[in-house]
C-alpha atoms as a PDB file:
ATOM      1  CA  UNK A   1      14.098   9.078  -5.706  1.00  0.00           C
ATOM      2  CA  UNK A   2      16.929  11.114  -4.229  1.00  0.00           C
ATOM      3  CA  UNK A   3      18.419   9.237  -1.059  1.00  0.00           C
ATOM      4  CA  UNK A   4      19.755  12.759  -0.018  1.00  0.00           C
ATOM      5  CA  UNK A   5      15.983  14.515   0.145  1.00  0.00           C
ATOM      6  CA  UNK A   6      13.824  13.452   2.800  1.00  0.00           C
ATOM      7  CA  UNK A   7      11.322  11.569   1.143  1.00  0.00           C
ATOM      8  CA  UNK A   8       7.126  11.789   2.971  1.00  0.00           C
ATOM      9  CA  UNK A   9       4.909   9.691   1.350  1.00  0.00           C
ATOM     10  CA  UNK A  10       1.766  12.492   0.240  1.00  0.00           C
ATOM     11  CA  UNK A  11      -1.398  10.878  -0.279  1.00  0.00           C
ATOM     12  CA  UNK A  12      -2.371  13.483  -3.008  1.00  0.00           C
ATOM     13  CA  UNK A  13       0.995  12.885  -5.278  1.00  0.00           C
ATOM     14  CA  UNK A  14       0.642   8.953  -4.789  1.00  0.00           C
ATOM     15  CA  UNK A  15      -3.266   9.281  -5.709  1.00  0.00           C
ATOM     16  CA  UNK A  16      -2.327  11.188  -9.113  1.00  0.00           C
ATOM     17  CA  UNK A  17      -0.094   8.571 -10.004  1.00  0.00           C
ATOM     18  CA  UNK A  18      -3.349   6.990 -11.200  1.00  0.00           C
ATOM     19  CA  UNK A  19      -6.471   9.792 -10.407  1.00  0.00           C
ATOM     20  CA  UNK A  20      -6.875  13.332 -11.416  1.00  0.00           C
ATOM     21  CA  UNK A  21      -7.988  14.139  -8.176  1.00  0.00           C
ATOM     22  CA  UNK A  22      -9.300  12.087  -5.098  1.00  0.00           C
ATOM     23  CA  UNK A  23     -12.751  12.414  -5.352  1.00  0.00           C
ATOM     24  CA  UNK A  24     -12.705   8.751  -6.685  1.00  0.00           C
ATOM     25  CA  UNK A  25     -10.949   7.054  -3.870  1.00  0.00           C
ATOM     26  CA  UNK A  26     -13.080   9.227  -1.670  1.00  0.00           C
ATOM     27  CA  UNK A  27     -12.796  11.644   1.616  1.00  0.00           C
ATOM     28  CA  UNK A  28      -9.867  11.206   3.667  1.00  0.00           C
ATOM     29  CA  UNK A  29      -9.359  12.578   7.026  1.00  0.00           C
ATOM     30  CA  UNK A  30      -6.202  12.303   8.784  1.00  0.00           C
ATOM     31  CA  UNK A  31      -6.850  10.482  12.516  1.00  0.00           C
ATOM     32  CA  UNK A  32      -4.899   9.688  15.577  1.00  0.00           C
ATOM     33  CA  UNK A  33      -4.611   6.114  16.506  1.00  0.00           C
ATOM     34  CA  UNK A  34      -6.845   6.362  19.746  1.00  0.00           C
ATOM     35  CA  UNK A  35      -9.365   7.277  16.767  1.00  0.00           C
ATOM     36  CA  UNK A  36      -9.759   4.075  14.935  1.00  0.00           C
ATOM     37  CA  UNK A  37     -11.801   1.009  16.250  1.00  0.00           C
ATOM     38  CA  UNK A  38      -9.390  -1.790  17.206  1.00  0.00           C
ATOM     39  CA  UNK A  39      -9.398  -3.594  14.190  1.00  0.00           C
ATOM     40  CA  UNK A  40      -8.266  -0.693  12.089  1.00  0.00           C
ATOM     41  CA  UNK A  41      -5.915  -0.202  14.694  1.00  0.00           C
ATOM     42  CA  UNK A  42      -4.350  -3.520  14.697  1.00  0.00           C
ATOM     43  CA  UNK A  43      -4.290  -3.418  10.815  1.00  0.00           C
ATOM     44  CA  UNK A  44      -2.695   0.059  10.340  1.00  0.00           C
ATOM     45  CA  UNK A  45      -0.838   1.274  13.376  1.00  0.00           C
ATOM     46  CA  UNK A  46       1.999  -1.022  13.070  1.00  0.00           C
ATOM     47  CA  UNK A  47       5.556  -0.755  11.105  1.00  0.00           C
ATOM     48  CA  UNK A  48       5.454  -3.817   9.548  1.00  0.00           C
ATOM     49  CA  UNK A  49       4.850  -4.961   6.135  1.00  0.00           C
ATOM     50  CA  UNK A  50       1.169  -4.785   5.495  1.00  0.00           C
ATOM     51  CA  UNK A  51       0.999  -7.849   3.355  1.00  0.00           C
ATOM     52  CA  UNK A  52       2.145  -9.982   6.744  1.00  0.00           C
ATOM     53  CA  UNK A  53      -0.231  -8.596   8.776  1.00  0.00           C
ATOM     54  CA  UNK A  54      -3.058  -8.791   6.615  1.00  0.00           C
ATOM     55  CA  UNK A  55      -2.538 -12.398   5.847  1.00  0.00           C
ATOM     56  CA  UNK A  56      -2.071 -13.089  10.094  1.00  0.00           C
ATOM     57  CA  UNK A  57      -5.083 -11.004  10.316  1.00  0.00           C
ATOM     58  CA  UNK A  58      -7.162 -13.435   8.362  1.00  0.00           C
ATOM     59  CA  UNK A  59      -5.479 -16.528   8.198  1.00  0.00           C
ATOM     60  CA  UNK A  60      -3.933 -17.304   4.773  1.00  0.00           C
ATOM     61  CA  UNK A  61      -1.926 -15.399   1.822  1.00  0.00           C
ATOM     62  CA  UNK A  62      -2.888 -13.013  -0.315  1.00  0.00           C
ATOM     63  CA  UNK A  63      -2.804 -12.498  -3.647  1.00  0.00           C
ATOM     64  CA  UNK A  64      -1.950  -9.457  -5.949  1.00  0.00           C
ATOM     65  CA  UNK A  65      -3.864  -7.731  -8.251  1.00  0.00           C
ATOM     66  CA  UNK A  66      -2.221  -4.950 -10.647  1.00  0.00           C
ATOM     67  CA  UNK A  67      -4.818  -2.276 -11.663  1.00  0.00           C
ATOM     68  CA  UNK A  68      -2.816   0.363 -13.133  1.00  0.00           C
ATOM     69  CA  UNK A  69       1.181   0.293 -13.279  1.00  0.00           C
ATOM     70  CA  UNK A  70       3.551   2.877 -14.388  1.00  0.00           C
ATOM     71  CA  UNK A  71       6.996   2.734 -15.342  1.00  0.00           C
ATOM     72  CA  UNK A  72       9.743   6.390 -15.870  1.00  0.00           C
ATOM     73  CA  UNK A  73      13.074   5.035 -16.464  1.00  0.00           C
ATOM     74  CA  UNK A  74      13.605   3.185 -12.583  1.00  0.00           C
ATOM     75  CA  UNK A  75      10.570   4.101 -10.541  1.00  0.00           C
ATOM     76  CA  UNK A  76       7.994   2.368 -10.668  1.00  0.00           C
ATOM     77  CA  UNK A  77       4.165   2.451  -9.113  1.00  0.00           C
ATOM     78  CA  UNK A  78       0.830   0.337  -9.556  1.00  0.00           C
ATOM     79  CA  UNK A  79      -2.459   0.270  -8.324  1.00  0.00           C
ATOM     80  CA  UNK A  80      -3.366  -2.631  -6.691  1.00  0.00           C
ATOM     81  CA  UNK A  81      -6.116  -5.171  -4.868  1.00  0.00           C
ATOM     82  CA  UNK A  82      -4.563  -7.574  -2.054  1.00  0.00           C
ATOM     83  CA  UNK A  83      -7.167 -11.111  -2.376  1.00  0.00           C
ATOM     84  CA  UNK A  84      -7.314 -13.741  -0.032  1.00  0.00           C
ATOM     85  CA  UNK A  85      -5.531 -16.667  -1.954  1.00  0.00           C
ATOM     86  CA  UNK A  86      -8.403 -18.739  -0.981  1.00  0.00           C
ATOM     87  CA  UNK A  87     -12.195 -17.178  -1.514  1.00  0.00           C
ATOM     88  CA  UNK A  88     -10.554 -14.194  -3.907  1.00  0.00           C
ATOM     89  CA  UNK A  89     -12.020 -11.846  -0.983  1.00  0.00           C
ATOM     90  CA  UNK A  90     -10.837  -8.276  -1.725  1.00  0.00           C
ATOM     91  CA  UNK A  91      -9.190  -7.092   1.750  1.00  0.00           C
ATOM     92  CA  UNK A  92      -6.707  -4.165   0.599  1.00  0.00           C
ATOM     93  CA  UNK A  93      -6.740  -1.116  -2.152  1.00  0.00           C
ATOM     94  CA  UNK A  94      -3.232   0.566  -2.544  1.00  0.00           C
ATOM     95  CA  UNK A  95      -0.639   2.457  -4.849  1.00  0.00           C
ATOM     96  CA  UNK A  96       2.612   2.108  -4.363  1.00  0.00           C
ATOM     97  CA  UNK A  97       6.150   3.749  -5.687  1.00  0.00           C
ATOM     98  CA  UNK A  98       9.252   2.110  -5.645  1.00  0.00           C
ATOM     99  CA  UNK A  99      12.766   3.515  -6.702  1.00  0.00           C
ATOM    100  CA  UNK A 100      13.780  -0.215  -8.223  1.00  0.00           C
ATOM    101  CA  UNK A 101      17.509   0.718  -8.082  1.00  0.00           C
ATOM    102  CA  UNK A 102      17.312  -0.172  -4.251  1.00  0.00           C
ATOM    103  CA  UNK A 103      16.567  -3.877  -4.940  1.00  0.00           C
ATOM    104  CA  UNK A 104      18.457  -6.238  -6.371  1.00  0.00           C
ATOM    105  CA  UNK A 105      17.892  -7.403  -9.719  1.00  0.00           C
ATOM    106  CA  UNK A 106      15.995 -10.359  -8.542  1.00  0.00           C
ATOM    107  CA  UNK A 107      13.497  -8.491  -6.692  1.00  0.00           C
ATOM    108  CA  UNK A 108      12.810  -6.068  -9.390  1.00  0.00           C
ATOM    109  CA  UNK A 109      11.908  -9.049 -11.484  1.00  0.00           C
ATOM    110  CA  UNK A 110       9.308 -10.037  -9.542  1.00  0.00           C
ATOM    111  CA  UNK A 111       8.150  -6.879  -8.959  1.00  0.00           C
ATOM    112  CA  UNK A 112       7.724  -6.093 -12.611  1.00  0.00           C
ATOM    113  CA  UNK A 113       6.259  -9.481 -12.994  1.00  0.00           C
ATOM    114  CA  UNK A 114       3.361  -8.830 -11.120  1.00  0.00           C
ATOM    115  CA  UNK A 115       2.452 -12.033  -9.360  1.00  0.00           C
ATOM    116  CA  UNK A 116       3.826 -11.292  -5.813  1.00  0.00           C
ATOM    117  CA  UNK A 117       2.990  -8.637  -3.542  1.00  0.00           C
ATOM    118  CA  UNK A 118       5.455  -5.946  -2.699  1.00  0.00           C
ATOM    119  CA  UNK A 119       6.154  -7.367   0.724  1.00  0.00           C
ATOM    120  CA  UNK A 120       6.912 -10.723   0.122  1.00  0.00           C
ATOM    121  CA  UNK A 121       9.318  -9.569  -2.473  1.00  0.00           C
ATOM    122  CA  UNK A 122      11.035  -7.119   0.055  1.00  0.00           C
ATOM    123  CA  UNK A 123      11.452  -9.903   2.553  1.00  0.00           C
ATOM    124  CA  UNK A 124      12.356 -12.334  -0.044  1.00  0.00           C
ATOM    125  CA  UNK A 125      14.914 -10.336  -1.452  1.00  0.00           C
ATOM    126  CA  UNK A 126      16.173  -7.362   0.350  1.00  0.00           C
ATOM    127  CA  UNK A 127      17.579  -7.956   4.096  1.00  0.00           C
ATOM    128  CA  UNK A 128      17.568  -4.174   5.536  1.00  0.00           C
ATOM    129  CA  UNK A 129      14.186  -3.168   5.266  1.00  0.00           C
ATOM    130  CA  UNK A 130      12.380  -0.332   7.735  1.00  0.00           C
ATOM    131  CA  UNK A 131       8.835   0.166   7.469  1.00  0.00           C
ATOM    132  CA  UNK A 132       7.760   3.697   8.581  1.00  0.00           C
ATOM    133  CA  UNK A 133       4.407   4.554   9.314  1.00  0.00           C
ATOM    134  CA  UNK A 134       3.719   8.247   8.292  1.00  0.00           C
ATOM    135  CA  UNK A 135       0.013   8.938   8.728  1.00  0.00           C
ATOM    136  CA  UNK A 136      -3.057   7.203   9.672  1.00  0.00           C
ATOM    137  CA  UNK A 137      -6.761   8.424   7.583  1.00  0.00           C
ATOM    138  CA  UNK A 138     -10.390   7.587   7.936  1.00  0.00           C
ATOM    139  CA  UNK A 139     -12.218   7.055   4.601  1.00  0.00           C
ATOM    140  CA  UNK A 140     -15.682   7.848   3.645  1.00  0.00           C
ATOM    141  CA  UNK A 141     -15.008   5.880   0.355  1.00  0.00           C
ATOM    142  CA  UNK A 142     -15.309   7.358  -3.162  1.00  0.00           C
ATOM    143  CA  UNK A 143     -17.361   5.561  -5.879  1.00  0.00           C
ATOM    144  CA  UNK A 144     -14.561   3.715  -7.338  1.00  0.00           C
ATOM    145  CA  UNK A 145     -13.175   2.742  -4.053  1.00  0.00           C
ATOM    146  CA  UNK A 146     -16.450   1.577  -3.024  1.00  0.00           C
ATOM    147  CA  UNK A 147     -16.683  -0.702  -5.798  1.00  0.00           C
ATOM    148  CA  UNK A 148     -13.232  -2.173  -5.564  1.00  0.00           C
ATOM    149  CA  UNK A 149     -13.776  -3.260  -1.829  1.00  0.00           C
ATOM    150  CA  UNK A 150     -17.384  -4.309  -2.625  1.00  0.00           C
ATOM    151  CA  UNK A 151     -18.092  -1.873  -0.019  1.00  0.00           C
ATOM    152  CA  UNK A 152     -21.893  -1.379   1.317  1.00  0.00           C
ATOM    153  CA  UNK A 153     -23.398   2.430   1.031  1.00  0.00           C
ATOM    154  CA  UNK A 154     -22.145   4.677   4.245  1.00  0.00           C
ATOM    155  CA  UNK A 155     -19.513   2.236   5.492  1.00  0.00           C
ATOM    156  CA  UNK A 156     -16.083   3.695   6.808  1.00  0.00           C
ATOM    157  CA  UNK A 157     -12.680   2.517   6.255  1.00  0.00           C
ATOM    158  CA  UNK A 158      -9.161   3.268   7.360  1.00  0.00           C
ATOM    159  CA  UNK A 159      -5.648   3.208   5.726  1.00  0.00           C
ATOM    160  CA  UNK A 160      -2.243   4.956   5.742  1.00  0.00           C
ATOM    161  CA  UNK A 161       0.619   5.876   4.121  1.00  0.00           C
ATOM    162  CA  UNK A 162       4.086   4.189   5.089  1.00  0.00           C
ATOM    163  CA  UNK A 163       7.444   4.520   3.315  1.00  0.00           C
ATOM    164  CA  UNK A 164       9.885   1.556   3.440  1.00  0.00           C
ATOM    165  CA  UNK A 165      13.370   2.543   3.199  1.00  0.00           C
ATOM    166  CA  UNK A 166      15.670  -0.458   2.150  1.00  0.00           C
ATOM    167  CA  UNK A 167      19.367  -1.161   3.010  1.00  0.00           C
ATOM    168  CA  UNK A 168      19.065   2.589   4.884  1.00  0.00           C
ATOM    169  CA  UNK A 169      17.414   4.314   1.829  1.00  0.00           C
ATOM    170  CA  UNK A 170      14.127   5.249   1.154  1.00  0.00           C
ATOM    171  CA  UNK A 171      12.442   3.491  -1.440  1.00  0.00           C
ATOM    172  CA  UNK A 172       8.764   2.779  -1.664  1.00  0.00           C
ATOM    173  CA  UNK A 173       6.100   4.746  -0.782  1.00  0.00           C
ATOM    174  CA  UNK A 174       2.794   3.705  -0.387  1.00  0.00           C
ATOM    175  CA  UNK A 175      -0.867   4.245   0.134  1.00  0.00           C
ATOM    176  CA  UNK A 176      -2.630   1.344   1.746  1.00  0.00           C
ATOM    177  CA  UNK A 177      -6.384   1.011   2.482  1.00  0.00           C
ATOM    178  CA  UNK A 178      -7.831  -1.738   4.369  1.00  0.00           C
ATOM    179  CA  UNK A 179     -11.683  -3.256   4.133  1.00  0.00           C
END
């Protein structure tokens, strides 16, 4: 990523990271906050790492799961499931892209390893960090989607997409999708 272009977070360039299109992931319509039922709300209308206020939301950490990862040269993305450490409860879907030459070596260590999600690394590792949240969707959820949350037929879900700049530069965009 170039520091010196303002960098926007699109949900249809993070989606092709890993989809031709987003008819998998499903129907998203951008909302205003005064749109979303409270939870969503709470969960989404923040800027704050989303791993934090997931786990405060229910209780106890998460886990990562890696779907799909890319690496070109220093940026890289994945696909991912956030579990409850506990019960394995799926209770996030997102893609993220990060431009590792903003974190110390460290930090893109565990980032390539896989095991930690993004946010704990980031507060682990890097001291400046700025969450931005850029827009706020409601989801009528896509087949593959559907299946990842273990969603029921008809249901609606929210997310967002939120770039973190680190140390005063952007660095990671993301996509994140709460059940």
């Amino acid at each position: 990523m170039n520091p010196s272009r303002q960098i926007v977070p699109e949900l249809e360039e993070l989606t092709r990271l890993f989809h031709p299109s987003l008819l998998p992931l499903g129907r998203f319509e951008e909302v205003e906050v005064e749109q979303m039922p409270l939870t969503y709300w709470q969960l989404l209308a923040h800027n704050h790492h989303m791993t934090v206020t997931v786990e405060n939301h229910y209780g106890e950490p998460v886990q990562v799961e890696v779907l799909q990862r890319r690496l070109q040269g220093e940026r890289y993305a994945r696909e991912i499931l956030l579990r409850l450490e506990g019960c394995g409860q799926v209770v996030q879907y997102g893609i993220m892209r990060v431009d590792l030459t903003q974190i110390p070596e460290p930090g893109r260590q565990a980032i390539r390893s896989e095991q930690v999600p993004l946010g704990r690394v980031l507060i682990q590792h890097v001291q400046l960090r700025q969450v931005r949240l850029e827009t706020l969707y409601r989801i009528q959820p896509g087949a593959r989607l559907a299946r990842l949350l273990q969603l029921p037929p008809g249901r609606i879900i929210y997310g967002r997409t939120a770039l973190i700049c680190l140390n005063g530069h952007p660095a990671v965009e993301l996509l994140e999708v709460v059940k």
